[in-house]
PDB file of N, CA and C in Angstrom:
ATOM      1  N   UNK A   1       1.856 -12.544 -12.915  1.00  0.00           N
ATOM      2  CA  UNK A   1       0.942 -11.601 -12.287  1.00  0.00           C
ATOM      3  C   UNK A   1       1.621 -10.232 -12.245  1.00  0.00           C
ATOM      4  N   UNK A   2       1.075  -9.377 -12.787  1.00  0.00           N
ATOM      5  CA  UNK A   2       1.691  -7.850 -12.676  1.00  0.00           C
ATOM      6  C   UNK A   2       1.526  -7.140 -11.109  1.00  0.00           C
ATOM      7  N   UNK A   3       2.184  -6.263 -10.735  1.00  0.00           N
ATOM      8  CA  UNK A   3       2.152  -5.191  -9.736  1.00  0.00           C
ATOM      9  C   UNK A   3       1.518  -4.900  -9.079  1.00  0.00           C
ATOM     10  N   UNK A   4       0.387  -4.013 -10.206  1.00  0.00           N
ATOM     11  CA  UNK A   4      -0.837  -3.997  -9.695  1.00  0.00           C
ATOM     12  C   UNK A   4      -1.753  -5.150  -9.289  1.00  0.00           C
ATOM     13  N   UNK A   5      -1.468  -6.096  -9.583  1.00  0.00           N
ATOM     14  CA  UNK A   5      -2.961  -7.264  -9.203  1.00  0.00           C
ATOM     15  C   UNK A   5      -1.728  -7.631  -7.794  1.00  0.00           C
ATOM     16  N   UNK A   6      -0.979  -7.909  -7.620  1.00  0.00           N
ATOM     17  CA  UNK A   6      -0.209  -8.241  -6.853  1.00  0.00           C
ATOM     18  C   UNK A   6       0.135  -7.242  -5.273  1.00  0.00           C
ATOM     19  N   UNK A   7      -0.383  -5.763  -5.119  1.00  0.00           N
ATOM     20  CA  UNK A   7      -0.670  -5.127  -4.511  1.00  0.00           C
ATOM     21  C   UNK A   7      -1.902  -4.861  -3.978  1.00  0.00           C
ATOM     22  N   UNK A   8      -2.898  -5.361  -4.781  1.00  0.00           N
ATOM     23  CA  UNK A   8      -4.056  -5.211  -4.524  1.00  0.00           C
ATOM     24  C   UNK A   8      -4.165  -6.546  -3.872  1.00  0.00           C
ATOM     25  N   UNK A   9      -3.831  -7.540  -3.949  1.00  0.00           N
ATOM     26  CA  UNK A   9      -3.872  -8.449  -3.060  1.00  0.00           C
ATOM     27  C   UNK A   9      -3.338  -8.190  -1.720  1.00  0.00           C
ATOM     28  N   UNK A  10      -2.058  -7.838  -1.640  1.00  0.00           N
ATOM     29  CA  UNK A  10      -1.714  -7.613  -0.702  1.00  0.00           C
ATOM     30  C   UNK A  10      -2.639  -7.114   0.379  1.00  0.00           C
ATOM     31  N   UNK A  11      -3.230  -5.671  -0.525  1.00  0.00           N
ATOM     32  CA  UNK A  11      -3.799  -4.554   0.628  1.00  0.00           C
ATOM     33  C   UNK A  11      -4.859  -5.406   1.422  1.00  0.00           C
ATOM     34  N   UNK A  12      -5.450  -6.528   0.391  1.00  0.00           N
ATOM     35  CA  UNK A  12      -7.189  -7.188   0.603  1.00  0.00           C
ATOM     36  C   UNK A  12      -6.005  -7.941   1.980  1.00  0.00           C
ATOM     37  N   UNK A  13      -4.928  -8.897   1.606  1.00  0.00           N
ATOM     38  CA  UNK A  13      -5.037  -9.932   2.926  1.00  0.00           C
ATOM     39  C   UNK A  13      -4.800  -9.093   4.216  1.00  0.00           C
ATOM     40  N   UNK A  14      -3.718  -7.773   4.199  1.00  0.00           N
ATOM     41  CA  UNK A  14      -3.630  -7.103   5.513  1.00  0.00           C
ATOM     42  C   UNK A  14      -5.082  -6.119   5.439  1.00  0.00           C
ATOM     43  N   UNK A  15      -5.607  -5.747   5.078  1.00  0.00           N
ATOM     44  CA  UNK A  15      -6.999  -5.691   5.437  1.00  0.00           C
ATOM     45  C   UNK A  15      -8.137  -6.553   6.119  1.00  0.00           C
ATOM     46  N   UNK A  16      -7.938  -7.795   5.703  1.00  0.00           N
ATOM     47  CA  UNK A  16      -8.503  -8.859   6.284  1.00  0.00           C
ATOM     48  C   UNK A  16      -7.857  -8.928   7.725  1.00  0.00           C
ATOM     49  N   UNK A  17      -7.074  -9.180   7.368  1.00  0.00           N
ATOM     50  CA  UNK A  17      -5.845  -9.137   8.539  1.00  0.00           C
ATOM     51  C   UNK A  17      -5.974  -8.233   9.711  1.00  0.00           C
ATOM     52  N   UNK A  18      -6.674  -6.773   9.518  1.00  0.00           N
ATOM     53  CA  UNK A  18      -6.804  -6.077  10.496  1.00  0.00           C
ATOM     54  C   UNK A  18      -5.385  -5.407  10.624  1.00  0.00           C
ATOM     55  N   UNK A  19      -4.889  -5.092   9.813  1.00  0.00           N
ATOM     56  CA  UNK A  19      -3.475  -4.180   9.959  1.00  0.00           C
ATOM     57  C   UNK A  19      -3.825  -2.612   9.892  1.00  0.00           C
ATOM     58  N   UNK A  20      -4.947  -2.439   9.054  1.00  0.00           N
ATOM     59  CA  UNK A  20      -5.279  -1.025   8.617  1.00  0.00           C
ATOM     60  C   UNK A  20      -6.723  -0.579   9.746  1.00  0.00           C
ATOM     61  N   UNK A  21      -6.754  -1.530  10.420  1.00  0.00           N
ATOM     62  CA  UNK A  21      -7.874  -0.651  11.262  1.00  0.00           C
ATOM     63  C   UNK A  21      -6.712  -0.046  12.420  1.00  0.00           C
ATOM     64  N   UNK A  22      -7.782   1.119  12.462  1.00  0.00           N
ATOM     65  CA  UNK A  22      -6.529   2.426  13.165  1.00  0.00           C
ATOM     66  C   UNK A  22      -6.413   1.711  15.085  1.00  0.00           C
ATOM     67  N   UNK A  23      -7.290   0.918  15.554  1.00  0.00           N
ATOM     68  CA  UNK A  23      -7.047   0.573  16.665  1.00  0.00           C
ATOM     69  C   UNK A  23      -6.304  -0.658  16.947  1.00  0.00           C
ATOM     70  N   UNK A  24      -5.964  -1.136  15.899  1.00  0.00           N
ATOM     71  CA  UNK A  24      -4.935  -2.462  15.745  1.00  0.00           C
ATOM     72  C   UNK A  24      -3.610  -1.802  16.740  1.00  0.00           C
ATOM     73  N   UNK A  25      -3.018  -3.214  17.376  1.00  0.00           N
ATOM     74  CA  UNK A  25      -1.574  -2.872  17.942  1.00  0.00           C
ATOM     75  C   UNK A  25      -0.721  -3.166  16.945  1.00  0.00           C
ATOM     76  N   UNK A  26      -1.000  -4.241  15.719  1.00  0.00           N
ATOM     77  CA  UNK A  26      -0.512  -4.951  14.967  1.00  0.00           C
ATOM     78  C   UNK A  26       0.634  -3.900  13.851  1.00  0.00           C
ATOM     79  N   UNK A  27       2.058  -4.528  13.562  1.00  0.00           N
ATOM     80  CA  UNK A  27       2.614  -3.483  13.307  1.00  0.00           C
ATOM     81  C   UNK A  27       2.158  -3.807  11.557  1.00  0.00           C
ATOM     82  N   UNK A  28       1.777  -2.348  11.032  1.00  0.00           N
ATOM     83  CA  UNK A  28       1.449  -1.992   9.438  1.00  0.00           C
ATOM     84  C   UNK A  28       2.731  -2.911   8.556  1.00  0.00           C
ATOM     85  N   UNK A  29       2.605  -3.576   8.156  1.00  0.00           N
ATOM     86  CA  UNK A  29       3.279  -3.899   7.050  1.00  0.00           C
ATOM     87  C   UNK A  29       3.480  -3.554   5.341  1.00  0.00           C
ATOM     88  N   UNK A  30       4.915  -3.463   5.323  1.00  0.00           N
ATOM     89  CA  UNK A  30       5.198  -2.622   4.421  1.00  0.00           C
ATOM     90  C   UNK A  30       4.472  -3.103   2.964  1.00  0.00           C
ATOM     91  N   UNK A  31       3.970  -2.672   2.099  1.00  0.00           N
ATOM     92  CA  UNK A  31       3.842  -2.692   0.721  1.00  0.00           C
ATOM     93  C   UNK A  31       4.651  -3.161  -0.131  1.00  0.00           C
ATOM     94  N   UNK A  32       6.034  -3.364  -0.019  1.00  0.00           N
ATOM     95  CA  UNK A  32       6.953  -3.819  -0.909  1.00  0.00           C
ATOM     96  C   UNK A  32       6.409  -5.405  -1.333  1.00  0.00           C
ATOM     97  N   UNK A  33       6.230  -5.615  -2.568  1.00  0.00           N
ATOM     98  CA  UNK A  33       6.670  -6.540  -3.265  1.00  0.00           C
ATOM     99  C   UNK A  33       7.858  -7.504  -3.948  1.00  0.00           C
ATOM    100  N   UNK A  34       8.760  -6.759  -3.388  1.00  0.00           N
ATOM    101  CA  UNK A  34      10.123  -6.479  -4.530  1.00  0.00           C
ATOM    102  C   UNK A  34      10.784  -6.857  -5.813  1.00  0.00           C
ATOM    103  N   UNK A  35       9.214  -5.485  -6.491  1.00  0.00           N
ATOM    104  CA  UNK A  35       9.458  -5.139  -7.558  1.00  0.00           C
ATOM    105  C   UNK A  35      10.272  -3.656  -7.688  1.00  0.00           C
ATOM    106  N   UNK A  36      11.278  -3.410  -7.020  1.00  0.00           N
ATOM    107  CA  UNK A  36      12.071  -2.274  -6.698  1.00  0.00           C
ATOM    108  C   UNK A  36      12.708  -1.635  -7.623  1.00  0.00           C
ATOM    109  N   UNK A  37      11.844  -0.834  -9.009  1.00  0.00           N
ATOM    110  CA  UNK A  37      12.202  -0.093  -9.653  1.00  0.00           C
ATOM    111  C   UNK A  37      11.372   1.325  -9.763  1.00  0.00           C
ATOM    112  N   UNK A  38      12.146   2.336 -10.167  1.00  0.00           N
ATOM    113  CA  UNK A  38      10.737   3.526  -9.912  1.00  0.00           C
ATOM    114  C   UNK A  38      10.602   3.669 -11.530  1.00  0.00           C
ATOM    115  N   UNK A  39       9.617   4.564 -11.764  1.00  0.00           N
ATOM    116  CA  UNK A  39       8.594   4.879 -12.895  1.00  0.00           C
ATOM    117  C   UNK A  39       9.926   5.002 -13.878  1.00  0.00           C
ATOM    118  N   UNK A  40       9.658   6.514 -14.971  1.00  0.00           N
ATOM    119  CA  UNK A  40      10.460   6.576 -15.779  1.00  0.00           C
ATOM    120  C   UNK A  40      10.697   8.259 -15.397  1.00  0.00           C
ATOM    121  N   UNK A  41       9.306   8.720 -14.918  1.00  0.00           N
ATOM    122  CA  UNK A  41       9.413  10.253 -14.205  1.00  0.00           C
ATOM    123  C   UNK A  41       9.693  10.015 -12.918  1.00  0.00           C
ATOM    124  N   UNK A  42      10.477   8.753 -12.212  1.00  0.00           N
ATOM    125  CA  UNK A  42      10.822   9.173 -10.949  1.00  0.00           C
ATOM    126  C   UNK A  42       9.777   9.192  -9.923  1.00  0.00           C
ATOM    127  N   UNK A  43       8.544   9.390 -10.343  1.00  0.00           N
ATOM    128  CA  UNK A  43       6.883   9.726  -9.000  1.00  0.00           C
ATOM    129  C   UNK A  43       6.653   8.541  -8.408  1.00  0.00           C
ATOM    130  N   UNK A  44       7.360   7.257  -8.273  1.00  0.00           N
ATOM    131  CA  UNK A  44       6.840   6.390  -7.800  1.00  0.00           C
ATOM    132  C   UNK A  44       7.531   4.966  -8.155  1.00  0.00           C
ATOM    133  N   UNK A  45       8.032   4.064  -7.321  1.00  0.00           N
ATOM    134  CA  UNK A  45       7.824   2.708  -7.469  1.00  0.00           C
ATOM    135  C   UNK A  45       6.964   2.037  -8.205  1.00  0.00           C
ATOM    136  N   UNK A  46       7.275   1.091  -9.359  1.00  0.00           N
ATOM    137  CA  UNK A  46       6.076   0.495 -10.044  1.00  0.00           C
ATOM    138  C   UNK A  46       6.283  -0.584  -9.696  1.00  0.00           C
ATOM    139  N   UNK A  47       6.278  -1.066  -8.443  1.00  0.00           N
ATOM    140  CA  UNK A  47       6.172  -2.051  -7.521  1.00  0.00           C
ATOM    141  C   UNK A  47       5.113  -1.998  -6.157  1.00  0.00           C
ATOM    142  N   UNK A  48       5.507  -1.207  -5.356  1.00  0.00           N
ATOM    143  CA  UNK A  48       4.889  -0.957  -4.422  1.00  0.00           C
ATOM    144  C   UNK A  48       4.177   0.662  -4.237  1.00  0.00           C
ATOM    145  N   UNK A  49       4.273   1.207  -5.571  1.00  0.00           N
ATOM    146  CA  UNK A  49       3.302   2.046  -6.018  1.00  0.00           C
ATOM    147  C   UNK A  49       3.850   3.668  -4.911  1.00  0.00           C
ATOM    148  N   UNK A  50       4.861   3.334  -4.185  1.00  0.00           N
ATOM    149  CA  UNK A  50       5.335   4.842  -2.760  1.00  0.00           C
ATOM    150  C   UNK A  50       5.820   6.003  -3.911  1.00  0.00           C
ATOM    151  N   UNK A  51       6.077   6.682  -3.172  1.00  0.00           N
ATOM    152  CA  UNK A  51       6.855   7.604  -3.344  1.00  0.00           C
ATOM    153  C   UNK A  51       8.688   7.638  -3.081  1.00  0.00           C
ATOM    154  N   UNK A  52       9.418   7.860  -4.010  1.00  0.00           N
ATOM    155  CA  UNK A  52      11.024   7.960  -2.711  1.00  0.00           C
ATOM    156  C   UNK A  52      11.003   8.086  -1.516  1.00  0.00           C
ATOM    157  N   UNK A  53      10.453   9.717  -0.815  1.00  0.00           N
ATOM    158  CA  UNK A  53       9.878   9.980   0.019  1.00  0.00           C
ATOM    159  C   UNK A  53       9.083   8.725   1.146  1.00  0.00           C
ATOM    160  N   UNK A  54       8.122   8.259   0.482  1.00  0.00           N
ATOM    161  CA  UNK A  54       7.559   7.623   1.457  1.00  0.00           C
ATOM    162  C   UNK A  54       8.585   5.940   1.463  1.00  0.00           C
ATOM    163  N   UNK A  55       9.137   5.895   0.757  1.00  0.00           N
ATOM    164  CA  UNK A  55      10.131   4.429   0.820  1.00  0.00           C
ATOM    165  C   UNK A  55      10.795   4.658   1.965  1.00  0.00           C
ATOM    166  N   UNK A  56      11.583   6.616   1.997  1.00  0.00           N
ATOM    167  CA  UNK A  56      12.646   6.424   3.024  1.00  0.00           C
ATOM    168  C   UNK A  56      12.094   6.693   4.246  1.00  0.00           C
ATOM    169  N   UNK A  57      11.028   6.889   4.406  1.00  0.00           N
ATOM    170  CA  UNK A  57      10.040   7.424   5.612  1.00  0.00           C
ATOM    171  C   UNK A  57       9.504   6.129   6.322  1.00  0.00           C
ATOM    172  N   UNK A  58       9.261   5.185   5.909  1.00  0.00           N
ATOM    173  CA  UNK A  58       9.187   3.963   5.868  1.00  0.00           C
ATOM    174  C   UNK A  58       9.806   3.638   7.355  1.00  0.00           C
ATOM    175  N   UNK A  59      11.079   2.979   7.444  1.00  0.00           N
ATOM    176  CA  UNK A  59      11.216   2.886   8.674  1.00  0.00           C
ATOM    177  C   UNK A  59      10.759   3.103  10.021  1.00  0.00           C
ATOM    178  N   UNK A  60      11.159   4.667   9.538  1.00  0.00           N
ATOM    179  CA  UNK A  60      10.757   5.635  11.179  1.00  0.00           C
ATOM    180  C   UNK A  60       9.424   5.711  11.451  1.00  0.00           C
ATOM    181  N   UNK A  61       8.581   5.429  10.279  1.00  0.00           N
ATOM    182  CA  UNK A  61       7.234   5.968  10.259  1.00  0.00           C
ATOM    183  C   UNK A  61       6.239   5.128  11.416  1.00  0.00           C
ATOM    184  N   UNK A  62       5.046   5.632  12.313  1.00  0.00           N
ATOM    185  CA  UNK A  62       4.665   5.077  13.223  1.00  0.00           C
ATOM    186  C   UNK A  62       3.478   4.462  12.232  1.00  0.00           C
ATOM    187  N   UNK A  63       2.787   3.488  12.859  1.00  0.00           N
ATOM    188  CA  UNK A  63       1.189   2.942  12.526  1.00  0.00           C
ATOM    189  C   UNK A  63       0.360   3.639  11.586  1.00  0.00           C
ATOM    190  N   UNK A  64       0.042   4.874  12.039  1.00  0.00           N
ATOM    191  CA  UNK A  64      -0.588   5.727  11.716  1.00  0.00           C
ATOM    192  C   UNK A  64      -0.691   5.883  10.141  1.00  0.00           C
ATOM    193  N   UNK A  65       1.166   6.671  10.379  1.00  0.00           N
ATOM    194  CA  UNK A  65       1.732   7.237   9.203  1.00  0.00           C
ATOM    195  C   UNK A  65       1.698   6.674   8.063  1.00  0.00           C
ATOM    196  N   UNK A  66       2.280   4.920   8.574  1.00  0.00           N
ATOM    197  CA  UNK A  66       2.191   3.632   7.532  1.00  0.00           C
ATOM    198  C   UNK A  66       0.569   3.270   6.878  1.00  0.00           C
ATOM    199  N   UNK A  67      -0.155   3.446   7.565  1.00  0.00           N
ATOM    200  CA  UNK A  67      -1.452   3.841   6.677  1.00  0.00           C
ATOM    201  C   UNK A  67      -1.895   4.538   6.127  1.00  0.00           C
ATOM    202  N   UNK A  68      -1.411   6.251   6.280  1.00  0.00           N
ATOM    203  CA  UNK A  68      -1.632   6.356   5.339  1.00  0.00           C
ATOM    204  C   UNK A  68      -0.234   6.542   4.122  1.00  0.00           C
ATOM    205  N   UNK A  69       0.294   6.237   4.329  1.00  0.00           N
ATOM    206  CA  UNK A  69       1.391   5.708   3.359  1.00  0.00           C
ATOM    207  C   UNK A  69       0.273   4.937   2.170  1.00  0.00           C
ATOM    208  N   UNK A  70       0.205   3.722   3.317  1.00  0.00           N
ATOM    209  CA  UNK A  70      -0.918   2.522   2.274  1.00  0.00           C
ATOM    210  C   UNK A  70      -1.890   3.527   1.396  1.00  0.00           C
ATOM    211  N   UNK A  71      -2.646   4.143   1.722  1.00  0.00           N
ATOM    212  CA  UNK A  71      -4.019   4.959   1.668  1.00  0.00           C
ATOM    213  C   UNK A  71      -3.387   5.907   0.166  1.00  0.00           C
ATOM    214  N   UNK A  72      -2.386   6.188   0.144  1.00  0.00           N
ATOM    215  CA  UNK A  72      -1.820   7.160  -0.403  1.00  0.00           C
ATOM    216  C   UNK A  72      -1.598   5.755  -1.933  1.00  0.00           C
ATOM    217  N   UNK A  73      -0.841   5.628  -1.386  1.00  0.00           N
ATOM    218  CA  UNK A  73       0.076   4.119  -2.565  1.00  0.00           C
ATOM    219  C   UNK A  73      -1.201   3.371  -3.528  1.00  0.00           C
ATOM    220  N   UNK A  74      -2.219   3.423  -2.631  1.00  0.00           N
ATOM    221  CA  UNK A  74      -3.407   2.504  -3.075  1.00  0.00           C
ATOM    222  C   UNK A  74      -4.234   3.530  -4.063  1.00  0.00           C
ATOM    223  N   UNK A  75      -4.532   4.837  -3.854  1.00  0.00           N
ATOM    224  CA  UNK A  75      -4.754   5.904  -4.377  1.00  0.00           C
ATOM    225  C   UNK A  75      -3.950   5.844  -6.042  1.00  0.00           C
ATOM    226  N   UNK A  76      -3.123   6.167  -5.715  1.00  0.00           N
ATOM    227  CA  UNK A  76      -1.726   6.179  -6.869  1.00  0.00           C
ATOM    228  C   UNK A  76      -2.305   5.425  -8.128  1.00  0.00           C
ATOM    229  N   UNK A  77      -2.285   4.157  -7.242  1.00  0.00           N
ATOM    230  CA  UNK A  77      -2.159   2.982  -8.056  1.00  0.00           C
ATOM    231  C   UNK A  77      -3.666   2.598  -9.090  1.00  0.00           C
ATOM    232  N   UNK A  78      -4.136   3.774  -8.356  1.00  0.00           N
ATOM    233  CA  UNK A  78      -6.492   3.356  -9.000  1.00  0.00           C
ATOM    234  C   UNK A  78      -6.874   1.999  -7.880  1.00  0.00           C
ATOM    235  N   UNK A  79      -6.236   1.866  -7.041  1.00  0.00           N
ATOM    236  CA  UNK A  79      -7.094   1.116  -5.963  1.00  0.00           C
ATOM    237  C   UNK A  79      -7.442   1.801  -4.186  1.00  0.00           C
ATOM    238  N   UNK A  80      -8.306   2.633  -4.473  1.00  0.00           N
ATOM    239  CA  UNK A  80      -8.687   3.656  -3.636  1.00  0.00           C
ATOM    240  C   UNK A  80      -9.830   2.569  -2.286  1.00  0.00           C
ATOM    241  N   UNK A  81     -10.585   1.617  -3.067  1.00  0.00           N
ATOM    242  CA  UNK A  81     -11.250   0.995  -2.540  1.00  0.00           C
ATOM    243  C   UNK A  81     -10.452   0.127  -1.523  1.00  0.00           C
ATOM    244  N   UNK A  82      -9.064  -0.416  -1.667  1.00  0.00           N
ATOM    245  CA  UNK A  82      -8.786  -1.649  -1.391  1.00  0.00           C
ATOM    246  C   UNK A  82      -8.012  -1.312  -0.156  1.00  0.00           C
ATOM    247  N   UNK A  83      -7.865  -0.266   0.347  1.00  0.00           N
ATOM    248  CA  UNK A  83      -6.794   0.223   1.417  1.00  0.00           C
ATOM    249  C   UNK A  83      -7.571   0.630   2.824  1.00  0.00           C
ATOM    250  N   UNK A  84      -6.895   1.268   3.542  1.00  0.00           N
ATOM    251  CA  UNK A  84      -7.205   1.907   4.429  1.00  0.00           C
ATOM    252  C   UNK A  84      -8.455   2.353   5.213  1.00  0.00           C
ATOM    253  N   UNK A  85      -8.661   3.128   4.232  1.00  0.00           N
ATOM    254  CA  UNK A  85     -10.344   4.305   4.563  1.00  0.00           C
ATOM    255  C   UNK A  85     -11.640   3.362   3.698  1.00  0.00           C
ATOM    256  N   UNK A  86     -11.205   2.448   3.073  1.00  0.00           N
ATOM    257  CA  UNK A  86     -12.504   1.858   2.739  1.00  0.00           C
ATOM    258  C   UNK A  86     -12.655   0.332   3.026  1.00  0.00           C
ATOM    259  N   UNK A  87     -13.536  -0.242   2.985  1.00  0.00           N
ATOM    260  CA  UNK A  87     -13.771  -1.731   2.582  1.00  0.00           C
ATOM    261  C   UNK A  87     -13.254  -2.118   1.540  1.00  0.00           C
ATOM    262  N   UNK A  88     -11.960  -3.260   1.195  1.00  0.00           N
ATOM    263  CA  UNK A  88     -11.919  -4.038   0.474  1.00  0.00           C
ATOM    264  C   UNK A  88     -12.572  -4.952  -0.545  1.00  0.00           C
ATOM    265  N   UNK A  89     -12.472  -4.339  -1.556  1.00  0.00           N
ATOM    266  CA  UNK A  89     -13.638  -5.703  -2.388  1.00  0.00           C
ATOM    267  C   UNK A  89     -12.982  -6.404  -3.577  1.00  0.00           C
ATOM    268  N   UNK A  90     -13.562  -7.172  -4.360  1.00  0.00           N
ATOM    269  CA  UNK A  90     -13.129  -8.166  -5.792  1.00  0.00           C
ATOM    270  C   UNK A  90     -13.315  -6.771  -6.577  1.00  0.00           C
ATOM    271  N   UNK A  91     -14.015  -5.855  -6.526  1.00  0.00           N
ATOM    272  CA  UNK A  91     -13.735  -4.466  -7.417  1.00  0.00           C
ATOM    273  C   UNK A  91     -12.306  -4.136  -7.391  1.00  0.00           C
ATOM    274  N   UNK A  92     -11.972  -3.956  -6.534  1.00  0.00           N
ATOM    275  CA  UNK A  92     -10.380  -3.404  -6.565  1.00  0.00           C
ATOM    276  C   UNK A  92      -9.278  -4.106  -7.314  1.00  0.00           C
ATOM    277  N   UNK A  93      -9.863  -4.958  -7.713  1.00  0.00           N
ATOM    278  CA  UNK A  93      -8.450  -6.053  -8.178  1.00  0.00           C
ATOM    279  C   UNK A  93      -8.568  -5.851  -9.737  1.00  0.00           C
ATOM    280  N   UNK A  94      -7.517  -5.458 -10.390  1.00  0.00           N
ATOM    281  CA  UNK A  94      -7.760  -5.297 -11.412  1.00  0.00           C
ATOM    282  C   UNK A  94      -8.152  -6.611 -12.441  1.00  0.00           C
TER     283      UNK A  94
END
């Protein structure tokens, strides 16, 4: 299974899950797969689709932030549907 189908799952079960609705207490869980290599230009993990930036931000980052982290990563990746700001669907999966 590649990256992408493997992230897009992800986003669907913590979506289901209720991680990405903004009134959850539930703490955001990270995106990593660990497929922990970045591109070839450096813009991104072709694993968990972040930024450097948002890898090392990661930690400190509150609820919020970590969504849109997700929102951002899911964007990146051509799965805009499967994150955050939208409903999850079998569209998103490549």
């Amino acid at each position: 299974m590649n990256a992408l189908k493997l992230i897009a799952i992800r986003a669907r079960q913590l979506r289901a899950a209720g991680h990405f609705d903004a009134q959850s207490e539930a703490e955001v869980p990270s995106p990593c797969i660990s497929v922990c290599r970045m591109t070839p230009d450096r813009s991104h993990c072709e694993g968990c689709f972040r930024s450097i930036d948002e890898i090392r931000e990661w930690s400190r980052a509150d609820a919020a932030r970590r969504r849109a982290i997700w929102t951002r990563l899911l964007a990146r990746a051509g799965l805009a549907g499967a994150g955050a700001d939208e409903p999850c669907s079998e569209r998103a999966l490549p």
